[in-house]
C-alpha atoms as a PDB file:
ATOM      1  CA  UNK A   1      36.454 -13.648  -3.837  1.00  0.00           C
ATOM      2  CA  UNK A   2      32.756 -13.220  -3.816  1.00  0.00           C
ATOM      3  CA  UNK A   3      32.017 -16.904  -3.311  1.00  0.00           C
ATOM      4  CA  UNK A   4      34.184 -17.002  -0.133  1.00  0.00           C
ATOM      5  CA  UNK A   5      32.883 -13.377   1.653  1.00  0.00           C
ATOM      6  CA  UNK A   6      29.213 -15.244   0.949  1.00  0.00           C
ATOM      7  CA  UNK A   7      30.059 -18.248   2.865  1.00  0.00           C
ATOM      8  CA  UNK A   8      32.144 -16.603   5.595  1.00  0.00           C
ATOM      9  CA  UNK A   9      28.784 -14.880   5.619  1.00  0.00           C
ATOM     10  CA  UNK A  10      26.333 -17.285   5.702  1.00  0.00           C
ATOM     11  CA  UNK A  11      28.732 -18.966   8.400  1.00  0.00           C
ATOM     12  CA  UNK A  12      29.260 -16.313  10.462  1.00  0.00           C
ATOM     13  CA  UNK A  13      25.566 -14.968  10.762  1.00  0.00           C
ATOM     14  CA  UNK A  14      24.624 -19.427  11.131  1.00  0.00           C
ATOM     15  CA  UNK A  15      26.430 -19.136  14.111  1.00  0.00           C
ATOM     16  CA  UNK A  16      23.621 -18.666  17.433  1.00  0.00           C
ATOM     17  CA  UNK A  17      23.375 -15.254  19.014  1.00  0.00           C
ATOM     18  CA  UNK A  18      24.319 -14.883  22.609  1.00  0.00           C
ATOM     19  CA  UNK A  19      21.440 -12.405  23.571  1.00  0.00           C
ATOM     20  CA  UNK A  20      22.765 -11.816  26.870  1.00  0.00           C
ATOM     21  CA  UNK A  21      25.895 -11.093  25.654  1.00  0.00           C
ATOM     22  CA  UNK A  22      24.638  -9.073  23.043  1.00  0.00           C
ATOM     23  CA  UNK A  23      22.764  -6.991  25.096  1.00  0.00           C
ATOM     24  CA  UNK A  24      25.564  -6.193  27.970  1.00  0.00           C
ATOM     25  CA  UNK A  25      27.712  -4.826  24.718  1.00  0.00           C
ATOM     26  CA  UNK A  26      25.037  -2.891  23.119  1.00  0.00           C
ATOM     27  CA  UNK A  27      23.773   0.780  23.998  1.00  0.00           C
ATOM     28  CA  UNK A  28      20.080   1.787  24.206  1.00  0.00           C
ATOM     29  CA  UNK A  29      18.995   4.405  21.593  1.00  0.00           C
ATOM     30  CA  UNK A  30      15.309   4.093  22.088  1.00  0.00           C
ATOM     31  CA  UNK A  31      12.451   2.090  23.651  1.00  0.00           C
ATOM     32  CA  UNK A  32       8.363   1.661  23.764  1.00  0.00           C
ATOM     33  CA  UNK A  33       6.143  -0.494  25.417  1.00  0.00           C
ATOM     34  CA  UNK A  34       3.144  -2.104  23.203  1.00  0.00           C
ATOM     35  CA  UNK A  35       0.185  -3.788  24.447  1.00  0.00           C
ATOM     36  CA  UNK A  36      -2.624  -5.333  22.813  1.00  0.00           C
ATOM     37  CA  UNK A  37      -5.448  -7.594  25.330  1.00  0.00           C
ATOM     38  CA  UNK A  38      -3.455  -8.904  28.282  1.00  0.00           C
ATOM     39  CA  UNK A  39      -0.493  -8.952  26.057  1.00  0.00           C
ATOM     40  CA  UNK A  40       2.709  -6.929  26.580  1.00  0.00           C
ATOM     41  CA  UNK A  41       5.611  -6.535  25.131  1.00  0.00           C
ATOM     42  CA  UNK A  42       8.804  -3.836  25.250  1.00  0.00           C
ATOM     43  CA  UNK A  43      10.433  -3.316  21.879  1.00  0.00           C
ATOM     44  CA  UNK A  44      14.142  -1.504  22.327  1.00  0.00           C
ATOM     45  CA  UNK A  45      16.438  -0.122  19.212  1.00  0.00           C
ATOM     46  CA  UNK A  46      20.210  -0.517  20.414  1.00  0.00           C
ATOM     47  CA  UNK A  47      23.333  -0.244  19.002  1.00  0.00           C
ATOM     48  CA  UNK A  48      26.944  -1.113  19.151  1.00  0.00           C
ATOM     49  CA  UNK A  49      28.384   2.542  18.759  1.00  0.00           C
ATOM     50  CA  UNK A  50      28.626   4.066  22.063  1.00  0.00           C
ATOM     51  CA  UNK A  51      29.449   7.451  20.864  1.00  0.00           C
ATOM     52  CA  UNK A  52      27.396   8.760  17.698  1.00  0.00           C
ATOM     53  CA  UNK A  53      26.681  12.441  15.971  1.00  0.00           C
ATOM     54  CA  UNK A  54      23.713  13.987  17.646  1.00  0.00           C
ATOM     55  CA  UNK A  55      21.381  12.713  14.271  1.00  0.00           C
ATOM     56  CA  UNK A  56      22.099   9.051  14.960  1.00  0.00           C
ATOM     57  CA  UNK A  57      20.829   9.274  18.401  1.00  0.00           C
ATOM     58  CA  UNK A  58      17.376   7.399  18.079  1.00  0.00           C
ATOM     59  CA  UNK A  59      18.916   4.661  15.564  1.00  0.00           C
ATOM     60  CA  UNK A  60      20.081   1.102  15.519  1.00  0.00           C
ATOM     61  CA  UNK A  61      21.276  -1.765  13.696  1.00  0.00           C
ATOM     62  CA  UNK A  62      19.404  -4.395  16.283  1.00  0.00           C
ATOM     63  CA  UNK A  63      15.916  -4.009  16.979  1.00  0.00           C
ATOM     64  CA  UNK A  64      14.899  -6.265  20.215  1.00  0.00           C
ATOM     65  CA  UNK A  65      11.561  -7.596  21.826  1.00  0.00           C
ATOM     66  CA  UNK A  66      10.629  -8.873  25.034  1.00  0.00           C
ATOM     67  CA  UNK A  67       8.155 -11.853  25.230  1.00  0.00           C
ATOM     68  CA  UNK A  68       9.924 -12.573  28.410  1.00  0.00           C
ATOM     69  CA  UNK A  69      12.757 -11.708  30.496  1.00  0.00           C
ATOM     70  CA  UNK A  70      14.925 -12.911  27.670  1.00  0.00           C
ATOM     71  CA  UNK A  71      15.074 -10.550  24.896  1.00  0.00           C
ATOM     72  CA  UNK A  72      14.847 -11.667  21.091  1.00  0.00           C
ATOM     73  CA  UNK A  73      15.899  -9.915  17.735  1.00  0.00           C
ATOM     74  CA  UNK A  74      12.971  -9.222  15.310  1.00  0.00           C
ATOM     75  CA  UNK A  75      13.790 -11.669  11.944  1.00  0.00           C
ATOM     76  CA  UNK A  76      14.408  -7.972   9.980  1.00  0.00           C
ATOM     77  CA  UNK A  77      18.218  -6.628   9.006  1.00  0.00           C
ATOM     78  CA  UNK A  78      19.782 -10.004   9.346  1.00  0.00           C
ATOM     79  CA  UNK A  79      22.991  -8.854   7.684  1.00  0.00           C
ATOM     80  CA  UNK A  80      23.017  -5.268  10.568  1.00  0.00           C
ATOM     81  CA  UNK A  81      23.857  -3.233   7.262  1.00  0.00           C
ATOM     82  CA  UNK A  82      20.343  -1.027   8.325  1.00  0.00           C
ATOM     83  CA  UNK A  83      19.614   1.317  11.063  1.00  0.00           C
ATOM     84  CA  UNK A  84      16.346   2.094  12.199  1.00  0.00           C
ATOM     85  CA  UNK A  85      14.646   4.328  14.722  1.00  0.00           C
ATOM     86  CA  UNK A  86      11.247   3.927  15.767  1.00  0.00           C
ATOM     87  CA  UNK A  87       8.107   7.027  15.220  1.00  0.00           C
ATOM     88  CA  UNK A  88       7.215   9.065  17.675  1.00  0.00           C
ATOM     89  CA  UNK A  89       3.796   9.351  18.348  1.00  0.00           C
ATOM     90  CA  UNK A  90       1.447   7.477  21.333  1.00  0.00           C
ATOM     91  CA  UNK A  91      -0.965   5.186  19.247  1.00  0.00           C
ATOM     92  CA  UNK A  92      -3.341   2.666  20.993  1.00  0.00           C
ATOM     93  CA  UNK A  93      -0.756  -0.153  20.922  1.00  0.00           C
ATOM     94  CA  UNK A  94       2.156   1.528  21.564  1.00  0.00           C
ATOM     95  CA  UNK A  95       3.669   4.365  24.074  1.00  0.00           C
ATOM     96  CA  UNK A  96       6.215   5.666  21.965  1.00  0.00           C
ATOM     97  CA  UNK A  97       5.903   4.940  18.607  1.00  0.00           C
ATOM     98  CA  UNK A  98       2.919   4.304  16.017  1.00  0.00           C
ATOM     99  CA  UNK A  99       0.998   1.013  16.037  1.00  0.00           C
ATOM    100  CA  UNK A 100      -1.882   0.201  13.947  1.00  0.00           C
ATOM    101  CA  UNK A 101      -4.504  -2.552  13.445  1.00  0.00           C
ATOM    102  CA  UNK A 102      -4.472  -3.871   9.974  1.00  0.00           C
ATOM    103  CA  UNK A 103      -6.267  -6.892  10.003  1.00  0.00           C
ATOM    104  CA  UNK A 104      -8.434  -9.004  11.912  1.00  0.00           C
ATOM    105  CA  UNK A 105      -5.449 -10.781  13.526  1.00  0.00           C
ATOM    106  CA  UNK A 106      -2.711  -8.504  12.692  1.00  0.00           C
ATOM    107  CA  UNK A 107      -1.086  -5.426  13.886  1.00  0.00           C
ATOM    108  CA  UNK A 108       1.656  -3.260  12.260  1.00  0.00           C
ATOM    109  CA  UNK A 109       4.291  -1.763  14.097  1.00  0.00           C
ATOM    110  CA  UNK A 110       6.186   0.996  12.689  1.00  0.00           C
ATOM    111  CA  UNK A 111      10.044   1.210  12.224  1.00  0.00           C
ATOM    112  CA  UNK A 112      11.915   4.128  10.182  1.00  0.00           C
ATOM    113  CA  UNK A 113      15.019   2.808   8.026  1.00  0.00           C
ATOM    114  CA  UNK A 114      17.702   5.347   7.986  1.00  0.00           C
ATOM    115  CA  UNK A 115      17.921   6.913   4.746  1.00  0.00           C
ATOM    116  CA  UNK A 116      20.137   9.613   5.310  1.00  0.00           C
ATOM    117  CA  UNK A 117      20.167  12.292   3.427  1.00  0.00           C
ATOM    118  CA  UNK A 118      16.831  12.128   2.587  1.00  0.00           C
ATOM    119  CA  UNK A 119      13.530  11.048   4.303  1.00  0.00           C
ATOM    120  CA  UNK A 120      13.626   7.647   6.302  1.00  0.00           C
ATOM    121  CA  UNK A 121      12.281   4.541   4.839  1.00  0.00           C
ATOM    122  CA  UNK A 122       9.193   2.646   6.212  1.00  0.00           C
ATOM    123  CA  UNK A 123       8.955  -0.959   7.923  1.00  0.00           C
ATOM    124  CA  UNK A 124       6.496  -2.572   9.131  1.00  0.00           C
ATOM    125  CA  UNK A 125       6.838  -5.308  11.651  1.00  0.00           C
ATOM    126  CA  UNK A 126       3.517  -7.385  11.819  1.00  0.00           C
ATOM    127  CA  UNK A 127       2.528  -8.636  15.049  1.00  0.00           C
ATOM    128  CA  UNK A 128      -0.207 -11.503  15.531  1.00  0.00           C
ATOM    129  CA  UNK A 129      -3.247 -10.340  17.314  1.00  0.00           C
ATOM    130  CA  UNK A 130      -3.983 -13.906  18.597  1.00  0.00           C
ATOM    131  CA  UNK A 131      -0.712 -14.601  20.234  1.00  0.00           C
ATOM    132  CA  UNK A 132       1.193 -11.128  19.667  1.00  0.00           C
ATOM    133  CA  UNK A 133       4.281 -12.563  18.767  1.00  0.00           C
ATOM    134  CA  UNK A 134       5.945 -10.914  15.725  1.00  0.00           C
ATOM    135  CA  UNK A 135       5.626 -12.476  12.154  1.00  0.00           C
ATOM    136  CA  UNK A 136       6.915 -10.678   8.939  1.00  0.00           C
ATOM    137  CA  UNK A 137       8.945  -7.467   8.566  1.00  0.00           C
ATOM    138  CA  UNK A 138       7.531  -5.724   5.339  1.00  0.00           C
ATOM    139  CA  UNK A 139      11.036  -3.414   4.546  1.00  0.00           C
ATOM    140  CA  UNK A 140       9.801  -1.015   1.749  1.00  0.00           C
ATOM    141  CA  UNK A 141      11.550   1.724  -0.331  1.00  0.00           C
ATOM    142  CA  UNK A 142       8.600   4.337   0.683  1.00  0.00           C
ATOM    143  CA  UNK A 143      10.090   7.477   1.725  1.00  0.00           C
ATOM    144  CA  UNK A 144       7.232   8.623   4.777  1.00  0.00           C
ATOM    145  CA  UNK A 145       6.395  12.111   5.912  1.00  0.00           C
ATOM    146  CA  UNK A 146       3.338  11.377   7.191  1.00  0.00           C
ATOM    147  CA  UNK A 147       1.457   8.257   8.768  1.00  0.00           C
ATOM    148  CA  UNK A 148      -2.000   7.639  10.400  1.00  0.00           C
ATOM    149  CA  UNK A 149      -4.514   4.721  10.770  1.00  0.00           C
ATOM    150  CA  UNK A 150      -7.041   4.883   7.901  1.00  0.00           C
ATOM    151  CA  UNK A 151     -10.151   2.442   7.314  1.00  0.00           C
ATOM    152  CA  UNK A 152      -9.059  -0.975   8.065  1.00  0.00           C
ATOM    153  CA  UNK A 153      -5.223  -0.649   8.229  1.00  0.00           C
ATOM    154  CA  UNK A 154      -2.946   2.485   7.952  1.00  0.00           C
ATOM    155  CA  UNK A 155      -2.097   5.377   5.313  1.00  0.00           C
ATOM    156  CA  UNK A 156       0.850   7.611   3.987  1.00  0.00           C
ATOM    157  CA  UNK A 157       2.451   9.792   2.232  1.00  0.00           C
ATOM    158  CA  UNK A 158       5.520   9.206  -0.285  1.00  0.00           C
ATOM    159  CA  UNK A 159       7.608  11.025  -1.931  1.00  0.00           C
ATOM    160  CA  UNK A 160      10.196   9.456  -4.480  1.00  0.00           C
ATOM    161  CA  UNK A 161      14.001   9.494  -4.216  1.00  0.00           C
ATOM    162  CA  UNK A 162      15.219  12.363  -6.032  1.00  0.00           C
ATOM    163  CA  UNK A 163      17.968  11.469  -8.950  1.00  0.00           C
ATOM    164  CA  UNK A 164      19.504  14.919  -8.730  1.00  0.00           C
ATOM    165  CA  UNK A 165      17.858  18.222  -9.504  1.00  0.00           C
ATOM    166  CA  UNK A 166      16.994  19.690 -12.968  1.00  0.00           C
ATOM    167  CA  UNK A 167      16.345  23.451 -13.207  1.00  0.00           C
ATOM    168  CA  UNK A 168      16.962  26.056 -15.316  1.00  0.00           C
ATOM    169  CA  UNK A 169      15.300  28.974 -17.065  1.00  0.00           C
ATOM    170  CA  UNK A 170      12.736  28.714 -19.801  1.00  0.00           C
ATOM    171  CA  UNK A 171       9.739  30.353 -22.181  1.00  0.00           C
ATOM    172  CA  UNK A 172       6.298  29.110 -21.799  1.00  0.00           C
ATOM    173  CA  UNK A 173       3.436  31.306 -23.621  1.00  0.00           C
ATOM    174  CA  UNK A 174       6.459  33.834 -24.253  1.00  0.00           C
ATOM    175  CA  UNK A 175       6.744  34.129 -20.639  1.00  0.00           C
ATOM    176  CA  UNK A 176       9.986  33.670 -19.018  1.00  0.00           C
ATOM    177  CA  UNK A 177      10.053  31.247 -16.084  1.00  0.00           C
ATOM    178  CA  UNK A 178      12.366  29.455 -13.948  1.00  0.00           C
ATOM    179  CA  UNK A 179      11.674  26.098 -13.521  1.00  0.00           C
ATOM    180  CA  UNK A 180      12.963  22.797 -11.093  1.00  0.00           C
ATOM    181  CA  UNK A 181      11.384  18.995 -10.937  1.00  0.00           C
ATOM    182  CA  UNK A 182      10.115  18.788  -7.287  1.00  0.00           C
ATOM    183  CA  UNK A 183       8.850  14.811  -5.980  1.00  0.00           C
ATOM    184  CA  UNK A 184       4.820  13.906  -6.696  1.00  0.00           C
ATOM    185  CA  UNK A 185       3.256  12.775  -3.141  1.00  0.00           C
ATOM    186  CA  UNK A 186       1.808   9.820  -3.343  1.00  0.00           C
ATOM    187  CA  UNK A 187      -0.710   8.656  -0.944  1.00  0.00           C
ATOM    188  CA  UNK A 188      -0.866   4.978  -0.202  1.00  0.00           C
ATOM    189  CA  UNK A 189      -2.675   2.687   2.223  1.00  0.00           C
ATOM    190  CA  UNK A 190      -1.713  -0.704   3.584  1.00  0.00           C
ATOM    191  CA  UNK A 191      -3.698  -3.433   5.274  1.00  0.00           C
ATOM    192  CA  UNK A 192      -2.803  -6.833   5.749  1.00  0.00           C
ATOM    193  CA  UNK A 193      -5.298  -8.412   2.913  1.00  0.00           C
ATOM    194  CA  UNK A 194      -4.596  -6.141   0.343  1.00  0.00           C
ATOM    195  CA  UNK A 195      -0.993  -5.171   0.993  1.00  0.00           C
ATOM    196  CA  UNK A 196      -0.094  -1.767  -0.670  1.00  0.00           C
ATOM    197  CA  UNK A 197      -2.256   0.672  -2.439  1.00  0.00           C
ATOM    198  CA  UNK A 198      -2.096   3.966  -4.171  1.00  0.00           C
ATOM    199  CA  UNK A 199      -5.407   6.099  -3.065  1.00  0.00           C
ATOM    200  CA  UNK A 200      -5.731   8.173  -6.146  1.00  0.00           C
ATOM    201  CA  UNK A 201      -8.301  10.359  -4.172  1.00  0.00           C
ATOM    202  CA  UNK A 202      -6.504  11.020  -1.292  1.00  0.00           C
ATOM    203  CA  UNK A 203      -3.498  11.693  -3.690  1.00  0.00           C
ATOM    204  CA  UNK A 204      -5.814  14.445  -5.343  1.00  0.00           C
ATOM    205  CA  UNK A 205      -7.017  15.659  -1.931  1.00  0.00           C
ATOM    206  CA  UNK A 206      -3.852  16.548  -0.368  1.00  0.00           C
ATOM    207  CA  UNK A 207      -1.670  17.650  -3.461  1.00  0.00           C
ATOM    208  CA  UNK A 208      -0.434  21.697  -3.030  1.00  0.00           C
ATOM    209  CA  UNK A 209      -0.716  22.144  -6.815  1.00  0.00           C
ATOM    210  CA  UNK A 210      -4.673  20.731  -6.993  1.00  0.00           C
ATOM    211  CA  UNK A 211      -5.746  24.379  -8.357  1.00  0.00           C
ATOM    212  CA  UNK A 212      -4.257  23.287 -11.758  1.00  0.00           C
ATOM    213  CA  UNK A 213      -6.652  20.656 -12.140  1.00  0.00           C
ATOM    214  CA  UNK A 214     -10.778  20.891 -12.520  1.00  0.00           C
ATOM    215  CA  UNK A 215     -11.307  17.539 -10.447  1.00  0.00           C
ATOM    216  CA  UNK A 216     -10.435  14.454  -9.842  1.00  0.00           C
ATOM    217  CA  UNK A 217     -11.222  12.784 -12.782  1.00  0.00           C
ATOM    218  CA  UNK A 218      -9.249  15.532 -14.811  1.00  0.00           C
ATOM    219  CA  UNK A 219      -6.648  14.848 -12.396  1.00  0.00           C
ATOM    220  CA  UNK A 220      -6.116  11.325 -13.148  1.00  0.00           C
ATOM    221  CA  UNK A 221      -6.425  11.779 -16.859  1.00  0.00           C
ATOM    222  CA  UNK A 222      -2.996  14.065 -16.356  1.00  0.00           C
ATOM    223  CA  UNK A 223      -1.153  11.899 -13.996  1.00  0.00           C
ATOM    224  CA  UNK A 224      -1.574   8.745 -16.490  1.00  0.00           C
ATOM    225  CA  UNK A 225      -3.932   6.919 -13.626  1.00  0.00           C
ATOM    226  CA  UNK A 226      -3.756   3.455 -14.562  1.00  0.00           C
ATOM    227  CA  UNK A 227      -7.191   2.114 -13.168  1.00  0.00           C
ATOM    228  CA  UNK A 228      -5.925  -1.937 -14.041  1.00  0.00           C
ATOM    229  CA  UNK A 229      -2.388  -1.425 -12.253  1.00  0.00           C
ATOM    230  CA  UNK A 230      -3.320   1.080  -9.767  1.00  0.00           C
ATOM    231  CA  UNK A 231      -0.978   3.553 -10.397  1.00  0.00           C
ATOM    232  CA  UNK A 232      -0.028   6.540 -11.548  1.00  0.00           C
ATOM    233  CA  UNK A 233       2.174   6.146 -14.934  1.00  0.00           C
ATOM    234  CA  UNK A 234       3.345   9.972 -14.937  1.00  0.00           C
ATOM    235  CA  UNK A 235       5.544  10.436 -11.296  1.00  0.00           C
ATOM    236  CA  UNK A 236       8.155  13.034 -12.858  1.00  0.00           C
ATOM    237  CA  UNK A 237       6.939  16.564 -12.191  1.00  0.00           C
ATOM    238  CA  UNK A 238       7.883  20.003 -13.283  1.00  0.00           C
ATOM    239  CA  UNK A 239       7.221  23.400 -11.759  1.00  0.00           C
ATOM    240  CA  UNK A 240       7.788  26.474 -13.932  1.00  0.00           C
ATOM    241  CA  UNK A 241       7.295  30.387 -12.044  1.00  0.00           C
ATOM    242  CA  UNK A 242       7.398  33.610 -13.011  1.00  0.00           C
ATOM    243  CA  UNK A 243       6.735  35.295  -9.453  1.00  0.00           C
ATOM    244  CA  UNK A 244       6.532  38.712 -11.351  1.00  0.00           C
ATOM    245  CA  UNK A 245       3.324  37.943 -12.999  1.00  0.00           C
ATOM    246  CA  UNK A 246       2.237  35.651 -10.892  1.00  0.00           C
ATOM    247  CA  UNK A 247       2.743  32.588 -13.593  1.00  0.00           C
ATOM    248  CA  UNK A 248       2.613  28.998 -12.972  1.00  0.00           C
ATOM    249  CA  UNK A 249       2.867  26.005 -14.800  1.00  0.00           C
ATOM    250  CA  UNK A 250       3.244  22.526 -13.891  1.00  0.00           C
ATOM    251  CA  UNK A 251       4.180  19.290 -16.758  1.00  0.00           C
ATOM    252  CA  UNK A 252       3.887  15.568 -15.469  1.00  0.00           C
ATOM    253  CA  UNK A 253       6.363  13.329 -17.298  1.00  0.00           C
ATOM    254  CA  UNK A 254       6.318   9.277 -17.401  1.00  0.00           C
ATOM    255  CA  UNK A 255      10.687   9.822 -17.446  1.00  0.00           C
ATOM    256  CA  UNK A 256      13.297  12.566 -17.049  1.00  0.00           C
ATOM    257  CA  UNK A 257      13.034  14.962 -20.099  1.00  0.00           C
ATOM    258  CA  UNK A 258      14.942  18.134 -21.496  1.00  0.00           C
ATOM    259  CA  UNK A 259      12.435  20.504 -20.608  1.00  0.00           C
ATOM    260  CA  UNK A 260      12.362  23.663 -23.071  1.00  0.00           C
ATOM    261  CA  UNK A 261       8.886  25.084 -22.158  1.00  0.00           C
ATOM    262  CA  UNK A 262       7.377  24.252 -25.924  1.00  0.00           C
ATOM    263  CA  UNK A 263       6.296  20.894 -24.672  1.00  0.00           C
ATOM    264  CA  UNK A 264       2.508  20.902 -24.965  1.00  0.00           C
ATOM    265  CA  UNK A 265       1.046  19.488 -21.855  1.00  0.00           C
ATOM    266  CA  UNK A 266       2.162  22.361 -19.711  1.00  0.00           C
ATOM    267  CA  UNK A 267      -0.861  23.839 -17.305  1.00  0.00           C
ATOM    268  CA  UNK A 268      -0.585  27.161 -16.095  1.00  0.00           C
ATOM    269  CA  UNK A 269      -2.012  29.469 -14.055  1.00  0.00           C
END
C-alpha cells in the first residue's frame, strides 16, 4: 500500500504545474517586494483555502516569485504538507519581511513554517546576489523568537520543542520549592560559509537566569559547552522557587530526569 501512494506520488507531483492556473485558484495571504542592485522581485504566500480561522491568515502551502510576469514556485514544500508565512519587519532587501546578506553572493530570505501550537519554524530561502534568482531553501527545526542581521550573515534565538511539562513540588537545602523545566535559549548565527552556529557568548549575554552564574566561562563549564562540537551538551533545564523567601535554583540536565531536589548540581540564589 505504501509502494503504490509513493508512486501515485511521485507521478502526480512529475506532472508540470499550470502556474496560471494555479494562481487564478489560489487566494493571496501575504506579499513583499525585494530588491537587491537593479534587481526586483515580488515574493507572494497563497493558498488554496478561501476561508481560514483568523490565525491562518498570513499562511500558505505555495510560496511564489516573480522574475517576470510569469510567476514561479520556490523549489521548498514540494509535497504542500507545510504552511508558511513570511516576517514582518522592513529590512534592506525586502518591504515586508526580513532579508539579510549572508555572503558575498548570497542573500537569505526569511520564511516562518507553521508550527502550531508552538513557535514557527525558520526557512531560509537563499537568493544569488549575482543574478538574484533563488537557489536552496535551508528548512530547519529552529523554533525563532527573535531574528536580526549579525556580522556577516544573520542571528537568533531558539528555543527547543517542549516534550510535555514536568513540575511538581520539592526540598532543596530543606527549603520547599516548586519547580517546572522551562526551554534553554539558544543563540545561533548563520552565514552562508559556515552554515549554523551556536554563539555561546551571546547565549550567556541574553539568558534571564545569568545571575546564577559568575561569567562566562563558569557558564559554559555548567551548560556542558562542548568547544570541538560547538554545542551545548546540557539543553534540559530546571527552575525551582520558593517566592516566600525569595529562593531560586536552577539544574541543567544532558536528558529528562526525576527531579527530587537532592541532586547536587543545583545553583541557588
Amino acid at each position: 500500500m505504501n509502494i503504490l501512494l509513493l508512486l501515485f506520488l511521485s507521478w502526480a507531483f512529475a506532472e508540470p504545474i499550470n502556474m496560471r492556473d494555479l494562481m487564478e485558484k489560489s487566494y493571496i495571504r501575504d506579499s513583499t517586494y525585494c530588491e537587491l542592485g537593479q534587481e526586483r522581485t515580488q515574493i507572494q504566500i497563497r493558498t488554496m483555502n478561501h476561508k481560514s480561522d483568523p490565525g491562518d491568515q498570513k499562511y500558505g502551502e505555495y510560496v511564489f516569485y516573480f522574475p517576470n510576469v510569469m510567476p514561479k514556485l520556490f523549489d521548498l514544500n514540494r509535497d504542500h504538507f507545510s504552511t508558511y508565512r513570511l516576517v514582518h519587519g522592513e529590512s534592506s532587501i525586502c518591504t515586508k519581511t526580513l532579508g539579510f546578506k549572508v555572503g558575498p553572493n548570497h542573500v537569505a530570505i526569511v520564511l516562518l513554517r507553521e508550527n502550531n501550537p508552538e513557535k514557527d519554524k525558520l526557512t531560509l530561502q537563499l537568493f544569488n546576489t549575482s543574478t538574484f534568482s533563488p537557489e536552496d531553501a535551508l528548512e530547519t527545526n529552529y523554533q525563532i523568537e527573535t531574528i536580526k542581521s549579525f556580522e556577516d550573515g544573520l542571528i537568533f534565538n531558539s528555543f527547543p520543542e517542549r516534550r510535555g511539562l514536568d513540575m511538581g513540588k520539592i526540598t532543596i537545602q530543606d527549603v520547599p520549592t516548586t519547580y517546572q523545566d522551562r526551554g534553554f535559549p539558544q543563540w545561533i548565527k548563520y552565514n552562508f560559509k559556515n552554515g549554523f552556529t551556536v554563539v555561546p557568548e551571546m547565549t550567556f549575554e541574553k539568558f534571564e537566569l545569568k545571575h546564577h552564574f559568575q561569567d562566562l566561562k563558569e557558564f559554559k563549564l555548567v551548560t556542558g559547552w562542548d568547544e570541538k562540537d560547538k554545542k551545548f551538551k546540557k539543553t534540559i533545564l530546571y527552575v525551582a522557587v520558593n517566592h516566600g523567601v525569595k529562593k531560586e535554583c536552577i539544574l541543567f540536565s544532558e536528558e529528562k530526569i526525576k527531579v527530587t531536589g537532592a541532586e547536587a548540581d543545583w545553583r541557588c540564589r
